[in-house]
Structure formats: structure tokens, C-alpha cells
C-alpha atoms as a PDB file:
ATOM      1  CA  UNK A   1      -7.865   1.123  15.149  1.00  0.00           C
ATOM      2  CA  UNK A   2      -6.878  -0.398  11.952  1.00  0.00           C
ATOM      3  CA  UNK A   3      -3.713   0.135  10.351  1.00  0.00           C
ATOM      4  CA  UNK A   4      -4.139   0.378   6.382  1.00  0.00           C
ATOM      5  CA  UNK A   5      -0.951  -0.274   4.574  1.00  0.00           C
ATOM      6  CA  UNK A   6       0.418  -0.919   1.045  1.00  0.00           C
ATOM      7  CA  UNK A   7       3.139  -2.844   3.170  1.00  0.00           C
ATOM      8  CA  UNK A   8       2.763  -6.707   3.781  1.00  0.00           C
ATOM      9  CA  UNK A   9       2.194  -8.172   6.606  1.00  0.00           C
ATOM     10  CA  UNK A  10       6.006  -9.527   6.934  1.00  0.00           C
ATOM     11  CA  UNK A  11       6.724  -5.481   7.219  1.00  0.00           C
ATOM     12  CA  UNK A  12       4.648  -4.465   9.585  1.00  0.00           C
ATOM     13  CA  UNK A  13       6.648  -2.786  12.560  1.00  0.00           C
ATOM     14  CA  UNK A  14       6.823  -4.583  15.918  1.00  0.00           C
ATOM     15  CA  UNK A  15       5.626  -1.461  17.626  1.00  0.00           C
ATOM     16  CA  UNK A  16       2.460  -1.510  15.906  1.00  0.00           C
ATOM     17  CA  UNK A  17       1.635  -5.699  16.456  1.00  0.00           C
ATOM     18  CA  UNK A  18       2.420  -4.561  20.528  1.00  0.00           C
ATOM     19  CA  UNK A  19      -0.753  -2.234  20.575  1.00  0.00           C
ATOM     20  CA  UNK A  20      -3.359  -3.447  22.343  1.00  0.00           C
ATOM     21  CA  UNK A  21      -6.015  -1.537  20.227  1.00  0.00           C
ATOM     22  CA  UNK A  22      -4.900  -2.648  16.744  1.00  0.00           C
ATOM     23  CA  UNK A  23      -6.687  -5.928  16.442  1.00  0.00           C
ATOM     24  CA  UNK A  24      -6.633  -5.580  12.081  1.00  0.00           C
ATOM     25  CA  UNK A  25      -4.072  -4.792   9.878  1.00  0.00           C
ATOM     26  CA  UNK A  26      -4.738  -4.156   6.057  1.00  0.00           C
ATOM     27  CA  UNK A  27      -1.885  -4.698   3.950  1.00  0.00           C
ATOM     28  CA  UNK A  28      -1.080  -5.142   0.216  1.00  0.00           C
ATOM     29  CA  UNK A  29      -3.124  -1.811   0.081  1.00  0.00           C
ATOM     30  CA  UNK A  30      -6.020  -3.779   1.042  1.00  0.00           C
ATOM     31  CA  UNK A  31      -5.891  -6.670  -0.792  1.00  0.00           C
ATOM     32  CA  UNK A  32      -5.678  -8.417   2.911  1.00  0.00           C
ATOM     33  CA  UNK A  33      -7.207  -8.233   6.050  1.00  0.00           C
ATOM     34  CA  UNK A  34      -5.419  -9.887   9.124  1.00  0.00           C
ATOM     35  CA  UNK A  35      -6.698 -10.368  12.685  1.00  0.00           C
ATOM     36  CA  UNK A  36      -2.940  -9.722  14.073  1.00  0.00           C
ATOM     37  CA  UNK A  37      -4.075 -11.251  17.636  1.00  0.00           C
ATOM     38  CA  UNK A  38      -5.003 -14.645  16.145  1.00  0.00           C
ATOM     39  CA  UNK A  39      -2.744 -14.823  13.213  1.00  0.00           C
ATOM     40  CA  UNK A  40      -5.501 -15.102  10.851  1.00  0.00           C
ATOM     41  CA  UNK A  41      -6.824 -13.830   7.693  1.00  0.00           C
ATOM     42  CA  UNK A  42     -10.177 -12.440   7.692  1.00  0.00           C
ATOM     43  CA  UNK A  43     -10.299 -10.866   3.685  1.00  0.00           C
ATOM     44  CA  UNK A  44      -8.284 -11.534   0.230  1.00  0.00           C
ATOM     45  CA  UNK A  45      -8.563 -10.105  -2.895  1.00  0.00           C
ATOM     46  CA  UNK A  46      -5.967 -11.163  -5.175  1.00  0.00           C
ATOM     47  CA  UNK A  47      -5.190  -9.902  -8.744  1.00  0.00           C
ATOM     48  CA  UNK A  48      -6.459 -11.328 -11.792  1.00  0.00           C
ATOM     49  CA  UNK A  49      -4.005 -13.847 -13.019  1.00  0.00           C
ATOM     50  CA  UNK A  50      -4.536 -12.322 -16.514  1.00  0.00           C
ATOM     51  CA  UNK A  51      -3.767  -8.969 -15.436  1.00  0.00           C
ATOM     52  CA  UNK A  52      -0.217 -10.601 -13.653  1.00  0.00           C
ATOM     53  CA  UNK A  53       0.528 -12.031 -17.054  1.00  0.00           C
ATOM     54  CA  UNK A  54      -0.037  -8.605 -18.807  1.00  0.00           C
ATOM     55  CA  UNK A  55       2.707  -6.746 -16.286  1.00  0.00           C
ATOM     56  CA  UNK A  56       4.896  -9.594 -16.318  1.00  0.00           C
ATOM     57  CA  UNK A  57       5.227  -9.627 -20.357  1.00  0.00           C
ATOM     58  CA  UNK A  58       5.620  -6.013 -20.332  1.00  0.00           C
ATOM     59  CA  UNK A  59       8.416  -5.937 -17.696  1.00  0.00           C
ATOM     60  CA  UNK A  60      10.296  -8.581 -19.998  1.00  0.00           C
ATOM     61  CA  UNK A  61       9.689  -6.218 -22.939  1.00  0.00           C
ATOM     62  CA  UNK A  62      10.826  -2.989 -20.978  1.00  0.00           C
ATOM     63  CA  UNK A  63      13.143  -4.501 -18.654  1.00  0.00           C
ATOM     64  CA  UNK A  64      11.474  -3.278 -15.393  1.00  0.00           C
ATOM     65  CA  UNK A  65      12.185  -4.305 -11.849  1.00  0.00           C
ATOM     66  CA  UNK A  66       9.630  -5.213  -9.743  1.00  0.00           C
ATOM     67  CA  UNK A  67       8.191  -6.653  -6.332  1.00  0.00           C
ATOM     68  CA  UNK A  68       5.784  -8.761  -5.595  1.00  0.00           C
ATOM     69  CA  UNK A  69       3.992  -9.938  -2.461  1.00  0.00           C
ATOM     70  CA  UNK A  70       2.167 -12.876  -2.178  1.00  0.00           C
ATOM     71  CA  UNK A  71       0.855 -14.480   0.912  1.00  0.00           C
ATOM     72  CA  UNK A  72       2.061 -11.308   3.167  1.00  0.00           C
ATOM     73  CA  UNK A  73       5.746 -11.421   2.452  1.00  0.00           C
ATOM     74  CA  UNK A  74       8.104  -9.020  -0.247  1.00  0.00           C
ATOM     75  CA  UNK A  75      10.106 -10.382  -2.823  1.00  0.00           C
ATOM     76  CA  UNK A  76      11.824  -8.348  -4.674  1.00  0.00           C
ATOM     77  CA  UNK A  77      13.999  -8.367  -8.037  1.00  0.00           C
ATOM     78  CA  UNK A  78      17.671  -9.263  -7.263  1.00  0.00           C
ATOM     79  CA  UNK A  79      19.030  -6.235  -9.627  1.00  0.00           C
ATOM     80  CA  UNK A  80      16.921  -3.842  -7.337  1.00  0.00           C
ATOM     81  CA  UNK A  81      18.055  -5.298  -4.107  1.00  0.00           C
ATOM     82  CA  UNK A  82      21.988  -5.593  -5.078  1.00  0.00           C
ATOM     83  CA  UNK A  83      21.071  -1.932  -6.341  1.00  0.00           C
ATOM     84  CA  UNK A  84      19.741  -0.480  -3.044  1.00  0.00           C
ATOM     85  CA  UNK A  85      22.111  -2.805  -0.699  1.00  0.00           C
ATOM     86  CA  UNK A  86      24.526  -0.943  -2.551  1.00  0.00           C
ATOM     87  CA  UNK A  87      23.830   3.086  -2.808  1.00  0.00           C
ATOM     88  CA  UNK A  88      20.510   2.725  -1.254  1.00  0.00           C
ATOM     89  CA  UNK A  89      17.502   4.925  -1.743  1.00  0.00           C
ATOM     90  CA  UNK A  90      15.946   8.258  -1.552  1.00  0.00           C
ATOM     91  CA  UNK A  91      12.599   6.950  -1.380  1.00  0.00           C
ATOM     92  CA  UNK A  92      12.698   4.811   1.341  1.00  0.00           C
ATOM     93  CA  UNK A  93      14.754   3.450   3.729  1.00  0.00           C
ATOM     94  CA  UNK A  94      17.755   1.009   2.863  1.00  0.00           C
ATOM     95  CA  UNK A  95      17.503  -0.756   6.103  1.00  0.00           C
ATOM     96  CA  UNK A  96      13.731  -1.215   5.693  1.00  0.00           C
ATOM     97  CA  UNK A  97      13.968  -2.645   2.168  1.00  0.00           C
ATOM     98  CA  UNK A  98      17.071  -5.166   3.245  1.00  0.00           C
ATOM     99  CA  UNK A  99      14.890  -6.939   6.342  1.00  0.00           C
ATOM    100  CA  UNK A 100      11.707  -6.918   4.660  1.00  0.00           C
ATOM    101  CA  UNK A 101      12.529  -8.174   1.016  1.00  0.00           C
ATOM    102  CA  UNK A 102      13.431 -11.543  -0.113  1.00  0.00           C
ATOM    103  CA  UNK A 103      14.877 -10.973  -3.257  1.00  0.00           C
ATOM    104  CA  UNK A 104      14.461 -13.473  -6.531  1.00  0.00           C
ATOM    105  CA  UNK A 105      16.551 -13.986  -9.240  1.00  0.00           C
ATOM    106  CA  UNK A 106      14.034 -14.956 -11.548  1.00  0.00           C
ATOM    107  CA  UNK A 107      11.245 -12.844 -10.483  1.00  0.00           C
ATOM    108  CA  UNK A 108       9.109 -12.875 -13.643  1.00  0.00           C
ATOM    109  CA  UNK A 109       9.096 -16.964 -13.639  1.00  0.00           C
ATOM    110  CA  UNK A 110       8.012 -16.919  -9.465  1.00  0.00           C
ATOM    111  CA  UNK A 111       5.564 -14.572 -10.327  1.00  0.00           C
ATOM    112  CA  UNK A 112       4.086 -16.919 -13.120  1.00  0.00           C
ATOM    113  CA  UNK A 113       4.371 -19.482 -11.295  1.00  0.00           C
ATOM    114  CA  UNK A 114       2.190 -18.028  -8.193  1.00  0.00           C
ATOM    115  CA  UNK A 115      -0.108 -15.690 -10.281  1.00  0.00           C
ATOM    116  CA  UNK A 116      -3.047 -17.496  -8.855  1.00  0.00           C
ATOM    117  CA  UNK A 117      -2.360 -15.591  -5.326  1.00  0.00           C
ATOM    118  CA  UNK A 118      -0.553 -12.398  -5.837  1.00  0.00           C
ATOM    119  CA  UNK A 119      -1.715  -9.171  -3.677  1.00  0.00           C
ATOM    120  CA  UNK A 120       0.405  -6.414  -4.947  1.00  0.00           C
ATOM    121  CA  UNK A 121       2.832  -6.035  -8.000  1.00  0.00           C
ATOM    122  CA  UNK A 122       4.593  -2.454  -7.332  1.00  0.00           C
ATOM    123  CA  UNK A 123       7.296  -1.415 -10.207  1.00  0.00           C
ATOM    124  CA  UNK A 124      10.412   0.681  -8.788  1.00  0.00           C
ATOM    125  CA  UNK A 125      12.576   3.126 -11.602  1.00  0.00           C
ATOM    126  CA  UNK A 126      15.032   5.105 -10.886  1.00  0.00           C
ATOM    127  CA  UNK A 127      14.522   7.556 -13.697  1.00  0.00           C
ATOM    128  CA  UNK A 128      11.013   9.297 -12.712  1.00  0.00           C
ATOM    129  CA  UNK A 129      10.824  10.291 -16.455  1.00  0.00           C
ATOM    130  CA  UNK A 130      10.839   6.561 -17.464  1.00  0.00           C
ATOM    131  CA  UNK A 131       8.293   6.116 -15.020  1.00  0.00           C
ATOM    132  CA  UNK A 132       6.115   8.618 -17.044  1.00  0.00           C
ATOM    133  CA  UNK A 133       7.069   6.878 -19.965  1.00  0.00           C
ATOM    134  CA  UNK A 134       5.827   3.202 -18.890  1.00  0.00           C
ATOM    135  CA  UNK A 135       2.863   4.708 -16.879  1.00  0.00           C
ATOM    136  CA  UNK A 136       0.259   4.444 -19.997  1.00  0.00           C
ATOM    137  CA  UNK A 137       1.175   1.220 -20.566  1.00  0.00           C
ATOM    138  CA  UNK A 138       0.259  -0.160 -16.930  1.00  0.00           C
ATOM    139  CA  UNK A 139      -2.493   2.074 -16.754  1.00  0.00           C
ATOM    140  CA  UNK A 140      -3.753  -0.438 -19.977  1.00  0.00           C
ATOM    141  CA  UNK A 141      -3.868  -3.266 -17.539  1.00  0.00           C
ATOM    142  CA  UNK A 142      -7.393  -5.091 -17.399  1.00  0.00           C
ATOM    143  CA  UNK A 143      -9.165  -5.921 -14.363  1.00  0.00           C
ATOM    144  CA  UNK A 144      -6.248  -4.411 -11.907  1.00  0.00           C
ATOM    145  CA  UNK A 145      -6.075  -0.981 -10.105  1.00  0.00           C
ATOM    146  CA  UNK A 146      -3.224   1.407 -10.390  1.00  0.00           C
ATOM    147  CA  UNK A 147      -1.807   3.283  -7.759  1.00  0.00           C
ATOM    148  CA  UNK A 148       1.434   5.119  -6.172  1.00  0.00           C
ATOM    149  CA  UNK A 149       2.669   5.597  -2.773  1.00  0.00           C
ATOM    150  CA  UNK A 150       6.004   6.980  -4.062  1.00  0.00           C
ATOM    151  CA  UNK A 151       6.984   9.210  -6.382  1.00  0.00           C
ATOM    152  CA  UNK A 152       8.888   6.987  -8.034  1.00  0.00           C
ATOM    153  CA  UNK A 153       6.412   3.539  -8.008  1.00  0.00           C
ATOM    154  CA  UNK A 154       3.593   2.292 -10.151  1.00  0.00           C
ATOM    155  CA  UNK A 155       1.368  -0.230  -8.093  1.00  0.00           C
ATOM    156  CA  UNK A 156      -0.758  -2.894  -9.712  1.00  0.00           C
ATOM    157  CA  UNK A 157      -3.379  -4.471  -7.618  1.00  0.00           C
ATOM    158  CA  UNK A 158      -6.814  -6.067  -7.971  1.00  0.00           C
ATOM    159  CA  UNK A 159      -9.730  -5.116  -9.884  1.00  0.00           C
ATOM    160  CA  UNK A 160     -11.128  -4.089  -6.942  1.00  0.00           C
ATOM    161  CA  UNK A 161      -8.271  -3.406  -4.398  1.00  0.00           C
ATOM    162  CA  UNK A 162      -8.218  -0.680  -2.668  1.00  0.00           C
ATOM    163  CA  UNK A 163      -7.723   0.452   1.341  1.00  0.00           C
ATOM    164  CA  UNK A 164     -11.499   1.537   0.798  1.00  0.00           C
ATOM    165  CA  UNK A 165     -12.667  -1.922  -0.548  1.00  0.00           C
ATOM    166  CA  UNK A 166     -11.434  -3.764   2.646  1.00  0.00           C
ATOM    167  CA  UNK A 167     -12.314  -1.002   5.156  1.00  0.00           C
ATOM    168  CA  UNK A 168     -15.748  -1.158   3.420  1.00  0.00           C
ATOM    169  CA  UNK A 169     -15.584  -5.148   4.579  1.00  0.00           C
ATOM    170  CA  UNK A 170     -14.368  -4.466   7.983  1.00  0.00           C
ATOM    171  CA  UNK A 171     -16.140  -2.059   9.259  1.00  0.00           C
ATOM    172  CA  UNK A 172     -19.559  -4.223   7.752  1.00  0.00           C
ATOM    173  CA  UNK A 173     -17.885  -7.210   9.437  1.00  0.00           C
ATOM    174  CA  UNK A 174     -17.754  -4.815  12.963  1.00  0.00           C
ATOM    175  CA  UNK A 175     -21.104  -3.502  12.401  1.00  0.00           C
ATOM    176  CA  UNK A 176     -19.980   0.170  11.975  1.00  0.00           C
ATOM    177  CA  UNK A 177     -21.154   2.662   9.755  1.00  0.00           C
ATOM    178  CA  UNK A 178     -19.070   4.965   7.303  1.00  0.00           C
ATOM    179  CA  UNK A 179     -19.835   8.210   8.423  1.00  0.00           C
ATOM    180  CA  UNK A 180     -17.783   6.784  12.001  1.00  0.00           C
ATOM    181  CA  UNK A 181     -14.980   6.236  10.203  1.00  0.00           C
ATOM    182  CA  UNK A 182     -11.783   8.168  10.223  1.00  0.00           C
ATOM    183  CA  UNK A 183      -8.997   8.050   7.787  1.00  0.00           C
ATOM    184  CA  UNK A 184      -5.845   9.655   7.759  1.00  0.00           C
ATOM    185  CA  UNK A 185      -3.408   9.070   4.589  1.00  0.00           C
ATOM    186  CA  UNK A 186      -0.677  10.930   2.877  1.00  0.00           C
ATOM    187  CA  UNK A 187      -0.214   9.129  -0.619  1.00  0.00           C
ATOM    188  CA  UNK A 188      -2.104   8.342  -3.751  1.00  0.00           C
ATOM    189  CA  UNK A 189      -3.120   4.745  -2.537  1.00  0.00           C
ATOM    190  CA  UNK A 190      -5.277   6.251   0.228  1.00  0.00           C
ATOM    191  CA  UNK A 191      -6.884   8.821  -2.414  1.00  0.00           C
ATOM    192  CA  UNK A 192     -10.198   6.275  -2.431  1.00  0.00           C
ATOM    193  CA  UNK A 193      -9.965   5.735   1.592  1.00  0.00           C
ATOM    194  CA  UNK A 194      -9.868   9.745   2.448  1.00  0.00           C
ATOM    195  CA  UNK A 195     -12.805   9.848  -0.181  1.00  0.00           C
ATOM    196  CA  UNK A 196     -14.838   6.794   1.477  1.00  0.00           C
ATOM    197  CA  UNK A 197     -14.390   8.162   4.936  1.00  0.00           C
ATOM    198  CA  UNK A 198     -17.059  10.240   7.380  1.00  0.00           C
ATOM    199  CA  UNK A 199     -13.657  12.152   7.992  1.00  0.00           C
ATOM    200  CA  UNK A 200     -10.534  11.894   5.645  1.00  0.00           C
ATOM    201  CA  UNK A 201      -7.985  13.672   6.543  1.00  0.00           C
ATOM    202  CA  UNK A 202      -4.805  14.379   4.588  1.00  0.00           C
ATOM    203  CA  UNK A 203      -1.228  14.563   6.598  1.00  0.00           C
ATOM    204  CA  UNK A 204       0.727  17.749   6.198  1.00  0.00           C
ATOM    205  CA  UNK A 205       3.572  16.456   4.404  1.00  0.00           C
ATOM    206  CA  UNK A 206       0.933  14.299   2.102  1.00  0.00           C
ATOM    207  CA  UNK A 207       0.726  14.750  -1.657  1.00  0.00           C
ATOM    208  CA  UNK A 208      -1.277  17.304  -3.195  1.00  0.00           C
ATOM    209  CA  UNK A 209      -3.782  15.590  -4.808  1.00  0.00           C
ATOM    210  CA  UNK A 210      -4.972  13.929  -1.617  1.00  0.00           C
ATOM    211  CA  UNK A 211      -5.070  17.091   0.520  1.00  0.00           C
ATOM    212  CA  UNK A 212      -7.326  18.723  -2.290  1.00  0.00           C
ATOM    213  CA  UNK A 213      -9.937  15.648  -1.603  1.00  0.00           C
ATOM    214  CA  UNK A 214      -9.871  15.524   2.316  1.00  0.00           C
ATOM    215  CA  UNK A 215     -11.949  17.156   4.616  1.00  0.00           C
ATOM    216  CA  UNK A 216      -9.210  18.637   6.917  1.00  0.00           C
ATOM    217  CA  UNK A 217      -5.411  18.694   6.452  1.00  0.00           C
ATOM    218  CA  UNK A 218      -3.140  17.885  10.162  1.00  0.00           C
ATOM    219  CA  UNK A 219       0.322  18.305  10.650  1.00  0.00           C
ATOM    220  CA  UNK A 220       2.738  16.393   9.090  1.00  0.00           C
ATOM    221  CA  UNK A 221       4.174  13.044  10.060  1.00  0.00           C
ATOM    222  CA  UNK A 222       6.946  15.010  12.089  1.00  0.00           C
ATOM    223  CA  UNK A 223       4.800  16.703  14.245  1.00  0.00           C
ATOM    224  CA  UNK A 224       2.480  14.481  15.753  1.00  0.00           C
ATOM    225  CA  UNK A 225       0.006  14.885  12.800  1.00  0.00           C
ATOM    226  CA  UNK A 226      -2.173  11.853  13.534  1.00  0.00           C
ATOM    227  CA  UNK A 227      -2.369  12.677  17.201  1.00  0.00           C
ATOM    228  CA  UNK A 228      -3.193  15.811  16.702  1.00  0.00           C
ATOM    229  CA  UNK A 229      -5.960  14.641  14.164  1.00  0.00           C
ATOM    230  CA  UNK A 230      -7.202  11.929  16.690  1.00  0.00           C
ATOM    231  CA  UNK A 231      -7.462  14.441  19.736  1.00  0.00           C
ATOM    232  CA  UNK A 232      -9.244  16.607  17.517  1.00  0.00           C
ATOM    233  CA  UNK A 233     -12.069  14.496  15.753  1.00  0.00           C
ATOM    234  CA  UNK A 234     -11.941  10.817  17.592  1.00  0.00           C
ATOM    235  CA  UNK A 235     -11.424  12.750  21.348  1.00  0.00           C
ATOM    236  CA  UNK A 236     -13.281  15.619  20.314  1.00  0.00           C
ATOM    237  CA  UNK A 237     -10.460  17.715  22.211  1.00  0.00           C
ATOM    238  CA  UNK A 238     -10.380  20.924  19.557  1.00  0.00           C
ATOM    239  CA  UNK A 239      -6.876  22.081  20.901  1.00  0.00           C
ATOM    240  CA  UNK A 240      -4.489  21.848  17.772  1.00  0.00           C
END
């Protein structure tokens, strides 16, 4: 079992380090690979530092707020941590955001000055149609892949990042084939996993788009979707 996350490392629940069978965590939406049982990093695939440059000029020019993770911890812009501490959010959880983000004042100038290791730039609005407004303007970033896992985030990775890309390494690295391996995502960063996958399957509550690539659709993440999808395919128990 390998958890794939666009989380860092740092954000990882405890619950999921306990389990004996996850040995690998991929976080950053794959732009790292950690063996969690020896504390050490098996994969990186960092942006370009060109392509850091590009987002960070163009946050400056539109005033954006932003997140960055670098060497598997969060930091976040100060405006959008004061901003959640204080009326919190209805994409994710206010409690989640306060323990795993360090906020910066001067994000743009840490980011510059570590562009040489960054895993994951993600860009937070409040105003989804500003999002649609600044969306062709990251999507002109060279060398980087774009992605969401919220409705209301744009995530800039490597040129090659993706969940796929470093579940392509690890399961070479293990000496598995693709057609064993089993995927179950709910967002637009695991669009290229469910694709890559001998089975991808698409949670109930996932996004549209990803259930209209996947070979089977489970219950949703209320309902003991992914248990229901492991009895089923991994178990080969066929009782829903």
C-alpha cells in the first residue's frame, strides 16, 4: 500500500505512519517518494527553477496567495493563514491548515530564495471566478504541470510530476507490473494515476471528470468507498 498525496510529508496523518503495510508515502503529488519506516527519501522531482520564477512574478503582478512546500513541509502566505485562522474555509479544514502550515511573510522572496528545491506551488482564491480568470496564465507556465485538487486551487508542479510519474518509479523499484496496480482517487491530480493504473477507480463523491476516465466508480469517502473497492478487486470478495 502506498499512499499518494498532494499533501507533504509534514501532513501526513499519524494514523496512516502507524500502518504496518504502508511502507511509501508519495507526497507533493508525487514529486516525493518517502520510505516512512526509515525516514528516507527514495524519489524527487522538483520544479524547474525557471518555471518558480514565472509563478512567482505573476503572483506579484496579480497579487495571489500561495503555498509552497519544499523539503516535505507547508508554508503558506501570512494573508491566507491570518485569513483562514480567522473565518476559516469551505474547502478544507481550518484545523488542518493551522497545524500543518508555517506561514511566511515574505513568501515570494523564500520562494526565490529556495527555487532550486521546491515540490509543489498550489495558488488558493477565494473568488472561483478569479480563479478562471488567472487559470490561462498558469496554464502558460514552461516545463511545470498544472493541476487541482480543489475547486478553488491551481497547482504548479514539475515538468514531469505527477502521482503516475512516481508510482511508475515505485512500482519499477518493487519489481511490479502496471496492470497489478490499483488506484483509487477522487480529484483532478489523480486524473493521470486512475489513467496509468491496471484498475483506476474513481470515489463516489470524486469529480466528474475523473469518474468519466476510471474503470469502476465505489462509494464515496463516507461510506467505506475504498474498502469496499479493496474487498472487491485486491480481495477479490465481489460483495458490494
Amino acid at each position: 500500500v502506498c499512499v499518494c498525496t498532494g499533501r507533504s510529508l509534514n501532513a501526513i496523518p499519524d494514523v496512516i505512519r502507524e500502518l504496518k503495510e504502508v511502507k511509501y508515502v508519495a507526497t507533493s503529488n508525487g514529486a516525493r517518494i518517502t520510505n516512512i519506516n526509515k525516514n528516507e527519501t527514495v524519489y524527487e522531482n522538483y520544479l524547474d527553477p525557471s518555471a518558480v520564477d514565472y509563478i512567482l512574478d505573476l503572483s506579484i503582478k496579480e497579487n495571489l496567495m500561495l503555498e509552497v512546500f519544499i523539503d516535505n513541509q507547508a508554508y503558506i502566505d501570512e494573508r491566507l493563514y491570518r485569513e483562514i485562522e480567522k473565518n476559516g474555509s469551505k474547502y478544507r479544514s481550518r484545523r488542518y491548515v493551522l497545524i500543518s502550515r508555517k506561514p511566511i511573510k515574505d513568501i515570494i522572496n523564500f520562494a526565490r530564495e529556495n527555487k532550486e528545491k521546491i515540490e509543489n506551488i498550489n495558488i488558493f482564491f477565494t473568488d472561483l471566478k478569479r480563479l478562471e480568470e488567472i487559470k490561462p496564465l498558469v496554464n502558460k507556465t514552461k516545463k511545470a504541470t498544472i493541476t487541482q485538487s480543489f475547486p478553488n486551487n491551481i497547482e504548479v508542479g514539475g515538468e514531469n510530476t505527477s502521482k503516475k510519474t512516481a508510482l511508475s518509479f515505485l512500482i519499477e523499484k518493487l519489481g511490479a507490473k502496471q496492470e497489478e496496480l490499483m488506484c483509487l482517487g477522487d480529484a483532478l491530480n489523480d486524473m493521470a494515476m486512475i489513467k496509468f493504473a491496471g484498475i483506476g477507480i474513481a470515489m463516489g463523491n470524486a469529480w466528474d471528470e475523473l469518474k468519466e476516465v476510471a474503470d469502476y466508480v465505489t462509494d464515496d469517502n463516507n461510506n467505506d468507498g475504498v474498502g469496499k473497492a479493496i474487498y472487491k478487486f485486491a480481495l477479490n470478495n465481489k460483495k458490494d
